[in-house]
Protein backbone atom coordinates (compact mmCIF):
# COMPACT_ATOMS: atom_id res chain seq x y z
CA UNK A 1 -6.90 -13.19 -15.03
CA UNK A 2 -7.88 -15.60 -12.76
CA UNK A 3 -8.58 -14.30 -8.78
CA UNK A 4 -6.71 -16.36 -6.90
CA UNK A 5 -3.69 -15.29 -8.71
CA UNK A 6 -3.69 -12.25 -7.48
CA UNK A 7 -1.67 -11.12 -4.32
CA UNK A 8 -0.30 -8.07 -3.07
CA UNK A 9 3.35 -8.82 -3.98
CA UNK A 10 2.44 -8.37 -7.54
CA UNK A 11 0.84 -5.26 -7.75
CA UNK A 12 3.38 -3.31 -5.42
CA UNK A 13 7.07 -3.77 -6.00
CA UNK A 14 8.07 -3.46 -2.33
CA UNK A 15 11.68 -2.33 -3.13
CA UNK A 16 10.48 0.29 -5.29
CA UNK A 17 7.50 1.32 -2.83
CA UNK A 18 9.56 1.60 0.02
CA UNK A 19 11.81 4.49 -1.56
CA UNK A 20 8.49 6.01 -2.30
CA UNK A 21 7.02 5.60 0.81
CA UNK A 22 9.86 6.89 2.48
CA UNK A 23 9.91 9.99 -0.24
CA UNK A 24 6.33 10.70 -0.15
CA UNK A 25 6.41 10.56 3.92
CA UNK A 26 9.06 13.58 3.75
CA UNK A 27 6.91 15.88 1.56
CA UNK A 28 3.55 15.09 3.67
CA UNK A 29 5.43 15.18 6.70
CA UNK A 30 3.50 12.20 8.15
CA UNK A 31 4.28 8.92 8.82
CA UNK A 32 3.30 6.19 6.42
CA UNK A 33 3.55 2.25 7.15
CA UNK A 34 1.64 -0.36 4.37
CA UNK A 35 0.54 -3.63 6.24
CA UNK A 36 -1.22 -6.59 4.73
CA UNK A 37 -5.03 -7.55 5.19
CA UNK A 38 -3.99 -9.06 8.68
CA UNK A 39 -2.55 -5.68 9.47
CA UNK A 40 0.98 -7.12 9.33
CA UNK A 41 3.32 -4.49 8.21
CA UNK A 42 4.88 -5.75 4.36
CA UNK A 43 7.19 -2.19 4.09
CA UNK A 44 8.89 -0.47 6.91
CA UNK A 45 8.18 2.40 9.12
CA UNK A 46 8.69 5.64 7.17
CA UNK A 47 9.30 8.83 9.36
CA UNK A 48 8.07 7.25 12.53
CA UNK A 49 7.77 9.39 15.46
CA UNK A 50 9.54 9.44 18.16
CA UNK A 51 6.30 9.40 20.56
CA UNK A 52 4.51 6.67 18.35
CA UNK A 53 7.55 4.03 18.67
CA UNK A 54 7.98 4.80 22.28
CA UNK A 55 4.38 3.75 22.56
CA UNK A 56 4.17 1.04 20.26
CA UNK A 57 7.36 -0.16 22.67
CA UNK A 58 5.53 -0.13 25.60
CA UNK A 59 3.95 -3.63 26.50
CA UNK A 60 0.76 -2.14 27.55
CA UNK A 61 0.28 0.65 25.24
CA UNK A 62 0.84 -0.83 22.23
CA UNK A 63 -2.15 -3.20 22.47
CA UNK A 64 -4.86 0.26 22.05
CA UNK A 65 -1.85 1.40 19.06
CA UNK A 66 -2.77 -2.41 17.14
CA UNK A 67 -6.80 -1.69 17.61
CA UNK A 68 -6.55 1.58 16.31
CA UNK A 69 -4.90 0.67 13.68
CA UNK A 70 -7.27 -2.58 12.75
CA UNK A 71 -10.46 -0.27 13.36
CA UNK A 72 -9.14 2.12 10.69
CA UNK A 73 -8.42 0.31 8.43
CA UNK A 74 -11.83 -1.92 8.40
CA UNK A 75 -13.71 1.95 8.15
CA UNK A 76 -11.58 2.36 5.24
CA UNK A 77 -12.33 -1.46 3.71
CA UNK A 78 -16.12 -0.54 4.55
CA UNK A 79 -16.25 2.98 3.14
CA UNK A 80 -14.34 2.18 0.05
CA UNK A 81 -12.06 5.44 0.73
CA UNK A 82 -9.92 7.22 3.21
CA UNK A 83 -10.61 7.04 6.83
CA UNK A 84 -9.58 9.82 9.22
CA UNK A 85 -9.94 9.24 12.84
CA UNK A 86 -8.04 9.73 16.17
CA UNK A 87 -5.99 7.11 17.76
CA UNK A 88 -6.05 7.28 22.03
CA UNK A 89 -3.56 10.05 22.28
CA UNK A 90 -5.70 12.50 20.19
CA UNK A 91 -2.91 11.94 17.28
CA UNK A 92 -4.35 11.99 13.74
CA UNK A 93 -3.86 8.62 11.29
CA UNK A 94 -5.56 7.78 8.19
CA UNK A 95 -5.95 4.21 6.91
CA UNK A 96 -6.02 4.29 2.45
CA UNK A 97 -7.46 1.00 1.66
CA UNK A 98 -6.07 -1.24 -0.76
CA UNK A 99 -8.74 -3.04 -2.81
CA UNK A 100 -8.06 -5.48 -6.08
CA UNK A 101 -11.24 -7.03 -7.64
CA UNK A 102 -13.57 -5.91 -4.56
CA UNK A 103 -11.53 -7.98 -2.31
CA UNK A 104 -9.43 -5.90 0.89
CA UNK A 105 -5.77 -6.62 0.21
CA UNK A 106 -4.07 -4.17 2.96
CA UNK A 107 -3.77 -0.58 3.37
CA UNK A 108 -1.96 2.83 3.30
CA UNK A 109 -1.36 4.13 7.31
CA UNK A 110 -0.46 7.17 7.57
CA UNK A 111 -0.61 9.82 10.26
CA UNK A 112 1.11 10.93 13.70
CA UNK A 113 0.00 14.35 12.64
CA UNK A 114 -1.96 16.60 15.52
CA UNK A 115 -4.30 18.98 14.20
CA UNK A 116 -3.00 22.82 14.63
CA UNK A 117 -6.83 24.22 13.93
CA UNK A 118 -8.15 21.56 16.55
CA UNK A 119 -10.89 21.03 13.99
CA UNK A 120 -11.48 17.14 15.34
CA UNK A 121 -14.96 17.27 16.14
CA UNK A 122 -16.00 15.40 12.88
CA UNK A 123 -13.52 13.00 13.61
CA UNK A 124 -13.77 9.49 15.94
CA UNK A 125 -11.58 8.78 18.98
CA UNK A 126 -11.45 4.89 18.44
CA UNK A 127 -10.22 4.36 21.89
CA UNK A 128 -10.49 6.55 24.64
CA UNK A 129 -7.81 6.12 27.20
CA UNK A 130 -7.70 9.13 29.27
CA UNK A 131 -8.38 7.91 32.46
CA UNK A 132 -6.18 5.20 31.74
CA UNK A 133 -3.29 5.28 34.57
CA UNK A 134 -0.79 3.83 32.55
CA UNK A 135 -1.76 5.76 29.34
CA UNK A 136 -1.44 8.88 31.38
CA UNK A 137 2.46 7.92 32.99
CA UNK A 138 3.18 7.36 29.33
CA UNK A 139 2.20 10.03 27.81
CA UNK A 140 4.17 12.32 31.06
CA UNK A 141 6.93 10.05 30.46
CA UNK A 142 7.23 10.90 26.52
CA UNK A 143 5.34 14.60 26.55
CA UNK A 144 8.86 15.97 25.36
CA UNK A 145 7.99 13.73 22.29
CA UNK A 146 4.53 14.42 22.38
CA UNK A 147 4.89 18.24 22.05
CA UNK A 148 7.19 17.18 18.74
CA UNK A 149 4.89 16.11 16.72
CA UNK A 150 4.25 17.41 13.37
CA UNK A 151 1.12 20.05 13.24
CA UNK A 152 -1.42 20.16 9.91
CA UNK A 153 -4.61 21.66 9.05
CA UNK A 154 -7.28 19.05 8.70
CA UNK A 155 -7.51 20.35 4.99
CA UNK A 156 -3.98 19.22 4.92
CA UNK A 157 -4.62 15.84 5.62
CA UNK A 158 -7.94 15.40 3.73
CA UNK A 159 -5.44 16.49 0.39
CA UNK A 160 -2.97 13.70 1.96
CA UNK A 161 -5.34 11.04 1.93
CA UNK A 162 -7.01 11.92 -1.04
CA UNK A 163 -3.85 11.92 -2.68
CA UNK A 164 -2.51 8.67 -0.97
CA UNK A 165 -6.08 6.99 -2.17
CA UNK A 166 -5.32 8.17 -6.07
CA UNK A 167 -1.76 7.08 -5.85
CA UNK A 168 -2.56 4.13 -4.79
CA UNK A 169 -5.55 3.34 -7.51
CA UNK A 170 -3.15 4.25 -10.29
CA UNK A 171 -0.79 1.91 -8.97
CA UNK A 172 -3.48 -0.82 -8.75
CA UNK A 173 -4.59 -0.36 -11.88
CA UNK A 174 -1.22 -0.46 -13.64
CA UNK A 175 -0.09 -3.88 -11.83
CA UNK A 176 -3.57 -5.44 -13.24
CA UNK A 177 -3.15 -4.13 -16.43
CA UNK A 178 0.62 -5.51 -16.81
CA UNK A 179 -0.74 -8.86 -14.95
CA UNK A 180 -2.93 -8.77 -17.55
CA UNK A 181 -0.76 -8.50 -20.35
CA UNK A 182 1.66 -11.35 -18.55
CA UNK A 183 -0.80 -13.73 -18.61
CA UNK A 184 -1.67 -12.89 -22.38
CA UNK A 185 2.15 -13.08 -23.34
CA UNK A 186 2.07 -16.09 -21.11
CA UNK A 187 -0.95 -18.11 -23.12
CA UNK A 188 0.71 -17.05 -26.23
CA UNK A 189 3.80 -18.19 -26.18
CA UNK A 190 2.65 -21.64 -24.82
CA UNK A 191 5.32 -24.26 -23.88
CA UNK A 192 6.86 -23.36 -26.59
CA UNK A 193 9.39 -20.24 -24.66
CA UNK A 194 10.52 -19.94 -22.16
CA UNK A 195 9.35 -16.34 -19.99
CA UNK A 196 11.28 -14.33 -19.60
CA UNK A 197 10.71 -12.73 -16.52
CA UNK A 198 12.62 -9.52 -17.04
CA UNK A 199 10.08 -9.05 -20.38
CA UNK A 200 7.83 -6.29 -18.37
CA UNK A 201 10.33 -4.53 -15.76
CA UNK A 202 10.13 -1.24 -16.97
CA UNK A 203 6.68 -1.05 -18.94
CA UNK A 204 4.26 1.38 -18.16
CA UNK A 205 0.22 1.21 -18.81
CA UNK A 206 1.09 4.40 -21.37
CA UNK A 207 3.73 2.42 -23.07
CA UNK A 208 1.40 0.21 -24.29
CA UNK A 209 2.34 0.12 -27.61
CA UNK A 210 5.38 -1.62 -26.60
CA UNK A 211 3.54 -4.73 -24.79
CA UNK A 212 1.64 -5.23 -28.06
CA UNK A 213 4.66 -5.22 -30.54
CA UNK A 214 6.56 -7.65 -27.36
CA UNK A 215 3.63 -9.99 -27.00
CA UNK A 216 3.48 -10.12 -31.15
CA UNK A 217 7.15 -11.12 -31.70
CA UNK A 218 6.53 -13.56 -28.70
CA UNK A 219 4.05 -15.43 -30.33
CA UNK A 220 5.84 -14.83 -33.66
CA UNK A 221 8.78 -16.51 -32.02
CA UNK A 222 6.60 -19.66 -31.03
CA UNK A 223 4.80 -20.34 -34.14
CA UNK A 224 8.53 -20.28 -35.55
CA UNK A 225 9.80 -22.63 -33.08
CA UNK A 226 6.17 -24.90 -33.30
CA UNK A 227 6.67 -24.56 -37.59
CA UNK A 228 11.24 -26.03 -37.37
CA UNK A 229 10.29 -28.87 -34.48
CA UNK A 230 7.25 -29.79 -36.81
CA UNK A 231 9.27 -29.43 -39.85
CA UNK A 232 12.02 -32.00 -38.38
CA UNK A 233 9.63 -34.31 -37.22
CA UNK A 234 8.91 -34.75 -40.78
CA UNK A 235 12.08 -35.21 -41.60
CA UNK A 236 12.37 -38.02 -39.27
């Protein structure tokens, strides 16, 4: 399969993510956003906090929100793996990179957590904003919000990530695989068929059995079709 081909639209079905996202965001109890390699957000905002989206709101604020967020998730693109770090307001995120033939497609945020053991001395404060006037109105303006946010261990959100990072391989490695397979069925079949593009919705990587016996009748089906126009061109 050829690189350029590859994009982030066909290894995550966005419609299907998002009801996952949103799912997944419930059980952790975090907030979980994917964005592209620009950091531009390509799912919506699952379980957003209150605090975080009056911040991200704020004209000012929202600038030290973006960097935290574009710091993280170039850790996580360097590191190859889950980055945990602190955003300004001492709130917990973690950036899961996405990664398709070594090259940094986007990435897994997820977060607004504060830690209940305080354990965050491991941990980097990308930007540091308390004596920040404004920061400090805001954060009195939305403490109510503040003091709602959800509380974890930082064992909690190590399993989070860790588990966000596998999910997110084994749905990597599935899209390739079927991409794969698509551009087999696709060589095979020639000009000869048209694809059908509702061939694959549905296949798994363990259901592989299936692809081969699909692609075989495919190509069955165009050797046919190749053998009658052949046959009438004799005719002729």
């Amino acid at each position: 399969m050829k690189k350029e081909k590859i994009n982030l639209d066909k290894v995550i079905d966005f419609k299907k993510w998002q009801t996952l996202q949103d799912n997944l965001s419930l059980v952790t109890n975090m907030a979980i956003i994917t964005v592209d390699y620009k950091g531009n957000p390509i799912s919506k905002h699952s379980k957003c906090s209150k605090f975080c989206e009056s911040v991200r709101n704020h004209p000012q604020m929202v600038k030290y929100c973006q960097k935290c967020d574009s710091r993280g998730g170039l850790e996580a693109v360097r590191s190859n793996e889950p980055y945990i770090y602190l955003c300004h307001y001492n709130i917990v995120d973690v950036a899961v990179p996405i990664i398709i033939d070594g090259r940094y497609m986007g990435a897994i945020m997820a977060g607004q957590v504060k830690l209940s053991d305080n354990s965050t001395e491991d941990m980097e404060k990308i930007v540091d904003t308390s004596n920040n006037s404004v920061s400090i109105e805001v954060l009195e303006e939305f403490k109510e919000y503040y003091e709602q946010l959800p509380l974890l261990t930082y064992k909690e959100v190590q399993n989070i990530a860790n588990m966000l990072s596998s999910l997110c391989n084994y749905l990597v490695e599935e899209a390739l695989d079927k991409n794969l397979i698509l551009e087999m069925y696709k060589k095979s079949i020639g000009n000869n068929k048209e694809l059908d593009e509702d061939f694959f919705q549905g296949y798994s990587v363990d259901n592989i059995e299936k692809l081969k016996k699909g692609i075989s009748n495919a190509v069955i089906d165009a050797y046919v079709s190749q053998y009658e126009c052949d046959k009438r061109l004799v005719q002729l």
